[in-house]
C-alpha atoms as a PDB file:
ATOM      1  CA  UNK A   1     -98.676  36.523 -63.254  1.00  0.00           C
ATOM      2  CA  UNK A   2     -96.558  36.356 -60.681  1.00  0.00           C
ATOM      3  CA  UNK A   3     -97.503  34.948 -57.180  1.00  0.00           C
ATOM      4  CA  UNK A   4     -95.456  35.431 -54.667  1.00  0.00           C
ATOM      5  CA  UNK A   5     -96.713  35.551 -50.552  1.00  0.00           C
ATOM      6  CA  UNK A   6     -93.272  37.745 -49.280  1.00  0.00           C
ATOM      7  CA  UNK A   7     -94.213  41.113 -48.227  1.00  0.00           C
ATOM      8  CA  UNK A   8     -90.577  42.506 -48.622  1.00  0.00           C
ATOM      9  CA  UNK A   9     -91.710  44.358 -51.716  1.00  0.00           C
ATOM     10  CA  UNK A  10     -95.734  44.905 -51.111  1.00  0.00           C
ATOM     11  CA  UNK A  11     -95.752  48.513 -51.067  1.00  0.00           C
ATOM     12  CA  UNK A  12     -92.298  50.142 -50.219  1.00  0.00           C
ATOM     13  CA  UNK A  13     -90.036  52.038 -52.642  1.00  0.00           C
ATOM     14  CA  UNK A  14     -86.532  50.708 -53.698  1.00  0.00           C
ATOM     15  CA  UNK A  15     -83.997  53.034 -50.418  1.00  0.00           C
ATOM     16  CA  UNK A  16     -81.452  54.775 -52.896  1.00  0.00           C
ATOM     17  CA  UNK A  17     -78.847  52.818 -50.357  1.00  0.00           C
ATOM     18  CA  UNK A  18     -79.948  49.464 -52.307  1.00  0.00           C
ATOM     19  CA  UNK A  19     -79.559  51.460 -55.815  1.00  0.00           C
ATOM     20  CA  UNK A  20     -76.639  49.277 -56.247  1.00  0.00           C
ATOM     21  CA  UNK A  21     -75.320  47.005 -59.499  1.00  0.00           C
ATOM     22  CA  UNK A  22     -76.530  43.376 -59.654  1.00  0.00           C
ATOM     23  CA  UNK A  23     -79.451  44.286 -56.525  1.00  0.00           C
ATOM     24  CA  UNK A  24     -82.115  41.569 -57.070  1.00  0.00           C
ATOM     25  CA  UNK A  25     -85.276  43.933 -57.703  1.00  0.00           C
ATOM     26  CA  UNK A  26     -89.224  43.761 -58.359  1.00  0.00           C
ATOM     27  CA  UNK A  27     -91.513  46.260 -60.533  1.00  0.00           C
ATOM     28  CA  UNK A  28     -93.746  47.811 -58.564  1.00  0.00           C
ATOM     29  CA  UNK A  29     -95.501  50.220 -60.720  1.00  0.00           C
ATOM     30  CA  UNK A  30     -98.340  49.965 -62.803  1.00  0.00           C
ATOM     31  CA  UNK A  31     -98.210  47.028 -65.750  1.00  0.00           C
ATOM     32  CA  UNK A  32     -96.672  48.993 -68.805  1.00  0.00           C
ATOM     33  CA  UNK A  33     -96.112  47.551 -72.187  1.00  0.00           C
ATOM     34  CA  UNK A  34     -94.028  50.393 -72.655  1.00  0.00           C
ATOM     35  CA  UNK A  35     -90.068  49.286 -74.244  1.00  0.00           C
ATOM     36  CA  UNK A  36     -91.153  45.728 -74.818  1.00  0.00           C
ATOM     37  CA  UNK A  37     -91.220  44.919 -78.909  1.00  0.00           C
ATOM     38  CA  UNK A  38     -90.721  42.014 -79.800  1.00  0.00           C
ATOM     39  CA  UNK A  39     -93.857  39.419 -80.771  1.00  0.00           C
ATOM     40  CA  UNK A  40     -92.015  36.749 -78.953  1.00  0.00           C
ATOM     41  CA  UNK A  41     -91.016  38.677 -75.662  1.00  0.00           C
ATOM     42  CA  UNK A  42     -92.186  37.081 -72.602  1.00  0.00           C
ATOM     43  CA  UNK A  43     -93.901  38.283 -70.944  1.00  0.00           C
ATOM     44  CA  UNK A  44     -95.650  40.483 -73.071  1.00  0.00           C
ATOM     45  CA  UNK A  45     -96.570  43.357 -70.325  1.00  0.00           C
ATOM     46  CA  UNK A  46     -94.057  44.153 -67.631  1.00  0.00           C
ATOM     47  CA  UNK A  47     -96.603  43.699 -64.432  1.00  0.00           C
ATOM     48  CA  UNK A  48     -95.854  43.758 -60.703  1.00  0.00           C
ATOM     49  CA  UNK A  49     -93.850  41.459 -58.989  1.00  0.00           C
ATOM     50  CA  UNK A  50     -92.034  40.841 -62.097  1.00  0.00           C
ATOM     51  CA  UNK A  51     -87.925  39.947 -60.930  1.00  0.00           C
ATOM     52  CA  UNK A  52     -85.050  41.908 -62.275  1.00  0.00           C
ATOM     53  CA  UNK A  53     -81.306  42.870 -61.374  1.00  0.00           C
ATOM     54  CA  UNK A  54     -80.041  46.512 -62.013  1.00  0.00           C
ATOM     55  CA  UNK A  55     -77.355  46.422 -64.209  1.00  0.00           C
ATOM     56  CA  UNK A  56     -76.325  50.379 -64.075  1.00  0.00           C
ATOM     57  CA  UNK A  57     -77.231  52.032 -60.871  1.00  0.00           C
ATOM     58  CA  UNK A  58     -76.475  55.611 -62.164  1.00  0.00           C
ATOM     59  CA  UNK A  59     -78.652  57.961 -60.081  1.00  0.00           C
ATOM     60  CA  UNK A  60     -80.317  60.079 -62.415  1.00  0.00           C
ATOM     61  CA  UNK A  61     -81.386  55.983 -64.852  1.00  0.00           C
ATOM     62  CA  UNK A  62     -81.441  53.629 -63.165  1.00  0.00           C
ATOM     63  CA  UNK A  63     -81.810  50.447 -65.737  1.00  0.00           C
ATOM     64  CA  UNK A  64     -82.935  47.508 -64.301  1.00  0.00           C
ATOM     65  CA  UNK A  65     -82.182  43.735 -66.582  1.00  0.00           C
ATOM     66  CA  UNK A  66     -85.577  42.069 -66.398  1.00  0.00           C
ATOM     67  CA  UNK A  67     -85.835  38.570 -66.601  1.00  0.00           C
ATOM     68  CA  UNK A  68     -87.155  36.976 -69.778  1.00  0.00           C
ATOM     69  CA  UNK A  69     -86.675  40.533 -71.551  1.00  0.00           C
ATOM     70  CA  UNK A  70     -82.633  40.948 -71.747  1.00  0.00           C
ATOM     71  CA  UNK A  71     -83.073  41.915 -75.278  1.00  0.00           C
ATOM     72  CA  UNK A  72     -86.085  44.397 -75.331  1.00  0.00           C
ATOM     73  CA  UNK A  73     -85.351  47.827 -74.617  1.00  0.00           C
ATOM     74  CA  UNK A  74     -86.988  48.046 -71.549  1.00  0.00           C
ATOM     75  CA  UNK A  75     -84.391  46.489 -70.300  1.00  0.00           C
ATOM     76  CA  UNK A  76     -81.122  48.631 -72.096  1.00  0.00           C
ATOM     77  CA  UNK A  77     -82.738  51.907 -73.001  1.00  0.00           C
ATOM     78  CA  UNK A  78     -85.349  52.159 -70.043  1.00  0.00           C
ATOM     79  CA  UNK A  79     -84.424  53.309 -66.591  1.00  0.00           C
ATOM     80  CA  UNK A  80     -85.958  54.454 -62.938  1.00  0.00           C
ATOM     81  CA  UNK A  81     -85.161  57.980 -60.906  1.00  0.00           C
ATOM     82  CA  UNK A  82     -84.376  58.415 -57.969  1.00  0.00           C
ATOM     83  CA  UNK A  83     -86.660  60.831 -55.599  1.00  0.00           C
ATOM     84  CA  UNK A  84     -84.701  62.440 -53.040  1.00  0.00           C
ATOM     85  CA  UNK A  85     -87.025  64.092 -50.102  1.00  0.00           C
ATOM     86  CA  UNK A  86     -87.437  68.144 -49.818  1.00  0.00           C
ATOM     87  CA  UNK A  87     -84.950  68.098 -47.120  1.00  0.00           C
ATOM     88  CA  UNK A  88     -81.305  67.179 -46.627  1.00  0.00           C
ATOM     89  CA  UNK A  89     -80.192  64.211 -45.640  1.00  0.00           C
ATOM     90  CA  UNK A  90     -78.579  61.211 -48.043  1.00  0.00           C
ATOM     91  CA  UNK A  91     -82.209  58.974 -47.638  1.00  0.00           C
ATOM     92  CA  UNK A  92     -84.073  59.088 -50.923  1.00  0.00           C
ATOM     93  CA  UNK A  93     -86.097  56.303 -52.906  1.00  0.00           C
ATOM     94  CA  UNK A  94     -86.416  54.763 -56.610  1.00  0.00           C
ATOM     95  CA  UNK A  95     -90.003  54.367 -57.435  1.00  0.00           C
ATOM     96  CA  UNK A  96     -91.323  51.500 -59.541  1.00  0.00           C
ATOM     97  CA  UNK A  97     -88.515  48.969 -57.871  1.00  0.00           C
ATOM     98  CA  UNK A  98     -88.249  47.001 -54.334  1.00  0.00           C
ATOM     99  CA  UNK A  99     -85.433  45.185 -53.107  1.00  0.00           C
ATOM    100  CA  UNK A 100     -85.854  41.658 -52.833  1.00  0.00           C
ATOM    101  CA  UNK A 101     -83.280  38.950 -51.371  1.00  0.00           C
ATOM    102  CA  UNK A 102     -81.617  36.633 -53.507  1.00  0.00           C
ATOM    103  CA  UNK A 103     -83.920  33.532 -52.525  1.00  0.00           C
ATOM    104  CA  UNK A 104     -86.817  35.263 -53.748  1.00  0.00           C
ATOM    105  CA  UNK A 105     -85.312  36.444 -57.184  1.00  0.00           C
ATOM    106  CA  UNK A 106     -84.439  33.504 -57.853  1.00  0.00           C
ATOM    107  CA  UNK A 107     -88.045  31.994 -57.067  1.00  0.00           C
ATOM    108  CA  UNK A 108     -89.615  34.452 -59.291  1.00  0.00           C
ATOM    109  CA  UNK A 109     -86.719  34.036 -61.856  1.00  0.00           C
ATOM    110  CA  UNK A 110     -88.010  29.962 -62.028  1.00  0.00           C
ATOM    111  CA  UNK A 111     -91.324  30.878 -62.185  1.00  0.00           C
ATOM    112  CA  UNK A 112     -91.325  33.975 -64.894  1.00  0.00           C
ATOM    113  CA  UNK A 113     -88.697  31.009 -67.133  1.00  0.00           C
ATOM    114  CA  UNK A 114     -91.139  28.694 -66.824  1.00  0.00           C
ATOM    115  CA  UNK A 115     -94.160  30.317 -67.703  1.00  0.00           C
ATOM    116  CA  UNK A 116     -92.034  31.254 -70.856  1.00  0.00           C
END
């Protein structure tokens, strides 16, 4: 679905440092159908790659706005945890989410609208 050659989010985990409101962000788990209702929702499956901004970065749900799917509740009522590692230190990850710049949000923003 989406096509996108920038290795910024390929395999890495969203640094709890980048947990932040309005972060430009990517799914990166598995495609899930899971929170999305609506017969007219586009897309239909949330899939990898798909572009997104987190609009509350509250540790323990994270809830990420996903482009084309303001209004389903995988966007309001869904969110992402953070893992923290078995040792101390202030490093720790969000799985599911990578960090992408602004440039290539709004790429995949274009794209996901137009395929709409």
């Amino acid at each position: 679905m989406f096509q996108h050659n920038d290795n910024e989010f390929e395999s890495s985990a969203l640094p709890e440092s980048k947990a932040v409101y309005g972060q430009p962000v990517v799914y990166t788990g598995p495609d899930s159908a899971e929170g999305i209702y609506s017969a007219s929702a586009t897309p239909r499956v949330l899939r990898r790659g798909h572009p997104g901004r987190i609009a509350d970065p509250t540790p323990q749900h994270i809830r990420v706005e996903w482009v084309g799917l303001e209004n389903e509740p995988i966007s309001f009522a869904a969110g992402f945890v953070r893992e923290r590692p078995d040792r101390p230190g202030p490093s720790g990850w969000v799985p599911g989410l990578a960090a992408i710049s602004e440039e290539t949000y709004e790429e995949l923003a274009r794209n996901a609208e137009q395929q709409s």
